[in-house]
Protein backbone atom coordinates (compact mmCIF):
# COMPACT_ATOMS: atom_id res chain seq x y z
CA UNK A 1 11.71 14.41 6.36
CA UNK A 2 12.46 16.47 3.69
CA UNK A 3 9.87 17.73 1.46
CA UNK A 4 11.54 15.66 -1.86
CA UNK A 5 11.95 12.90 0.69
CA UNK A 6 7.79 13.27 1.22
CA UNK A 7 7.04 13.34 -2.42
CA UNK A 8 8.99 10.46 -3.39
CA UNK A 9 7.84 8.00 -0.43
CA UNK A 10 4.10 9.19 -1.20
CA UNK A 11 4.52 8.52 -5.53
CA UNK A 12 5.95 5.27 -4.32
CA UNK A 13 3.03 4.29 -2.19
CA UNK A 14 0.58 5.14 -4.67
CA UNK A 15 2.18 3.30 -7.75
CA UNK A 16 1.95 0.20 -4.79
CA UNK A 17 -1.44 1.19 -4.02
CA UNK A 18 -2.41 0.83 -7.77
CA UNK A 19 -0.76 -1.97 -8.50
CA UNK A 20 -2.21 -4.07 -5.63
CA UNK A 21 -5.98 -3.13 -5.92
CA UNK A 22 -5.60 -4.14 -9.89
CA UNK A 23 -4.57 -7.46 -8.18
CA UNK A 24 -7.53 -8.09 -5.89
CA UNK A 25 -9.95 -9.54 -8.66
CA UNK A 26 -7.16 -11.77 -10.20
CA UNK A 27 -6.37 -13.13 -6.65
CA UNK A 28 -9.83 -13.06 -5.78
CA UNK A 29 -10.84 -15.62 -8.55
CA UNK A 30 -7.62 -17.71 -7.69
CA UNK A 31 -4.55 -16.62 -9.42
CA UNK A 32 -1.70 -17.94 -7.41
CA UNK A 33 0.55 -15.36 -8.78
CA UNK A 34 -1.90 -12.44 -8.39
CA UNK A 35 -2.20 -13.97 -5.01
CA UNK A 36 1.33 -14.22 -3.91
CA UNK A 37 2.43 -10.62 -5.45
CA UNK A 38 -0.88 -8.90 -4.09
CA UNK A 39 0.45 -10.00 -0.62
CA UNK A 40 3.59 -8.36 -1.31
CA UNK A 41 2.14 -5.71 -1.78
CA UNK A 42 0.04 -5.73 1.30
CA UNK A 43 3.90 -6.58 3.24
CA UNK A 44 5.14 -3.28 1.85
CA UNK A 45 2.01 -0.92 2.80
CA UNK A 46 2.04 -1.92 5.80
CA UNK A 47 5.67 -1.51 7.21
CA UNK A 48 5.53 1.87 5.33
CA UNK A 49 2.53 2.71 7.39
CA UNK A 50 3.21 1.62 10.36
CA UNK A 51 7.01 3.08 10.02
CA UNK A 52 5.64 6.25 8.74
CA UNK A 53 3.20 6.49 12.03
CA UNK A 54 6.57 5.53 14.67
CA UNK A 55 8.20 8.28 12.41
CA UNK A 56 5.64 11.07 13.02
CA UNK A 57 5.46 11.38 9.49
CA UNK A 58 1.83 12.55 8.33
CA UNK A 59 0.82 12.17 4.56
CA UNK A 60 0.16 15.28 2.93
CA UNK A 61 -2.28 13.14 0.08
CA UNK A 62 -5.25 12.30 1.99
CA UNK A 63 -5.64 9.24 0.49
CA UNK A 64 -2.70 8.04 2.04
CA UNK A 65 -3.46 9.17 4.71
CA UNK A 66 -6.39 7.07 5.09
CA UNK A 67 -5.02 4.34 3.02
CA UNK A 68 -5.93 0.98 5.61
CA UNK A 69 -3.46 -2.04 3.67
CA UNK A 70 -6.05 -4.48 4.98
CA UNK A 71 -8.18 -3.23 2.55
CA UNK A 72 -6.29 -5.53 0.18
CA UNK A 73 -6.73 -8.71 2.00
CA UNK A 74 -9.33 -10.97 0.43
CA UNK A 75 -12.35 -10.28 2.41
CA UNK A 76 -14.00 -13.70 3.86
């Protein structure tokens, strides 16, 4: 991947990354909306990740890097 390739996908997942976690207390206290778009959000992150791991791509951002998208799911 190139390196402009890298910087893009990784600004991309972090705008996501933002967005959704300013989600989780909306959806926690029972915003449909909130709900529905925090669990497109969740979609996303996780075909990137898992698509970025059958790639061999590694983040350079170690946040990314460790970035789990389950961390979004409502916790029970």
């Amino acid at each position: 991947m190139s390196d402009n390739a890298q910087i893009l996908l990784e600004s991309v997942m972090k705008a996501a990354i933002d967005a959704a976690r300013q989600l989780k207390e909306p959806a926690a206290a029972g915003d449909a909306f909130s709900q529905g778009e925090l669990m497109a959000y969740y979609d996303i992150l996780d075909v990137i990740k898992e698509q970025a791991e059958l790639a061999g791509i590694e983040f350079n951002d170690p946040e990314l890097a460790e970035f789990d998208p389950d961390e979004l799911l409502p916790e029970e």
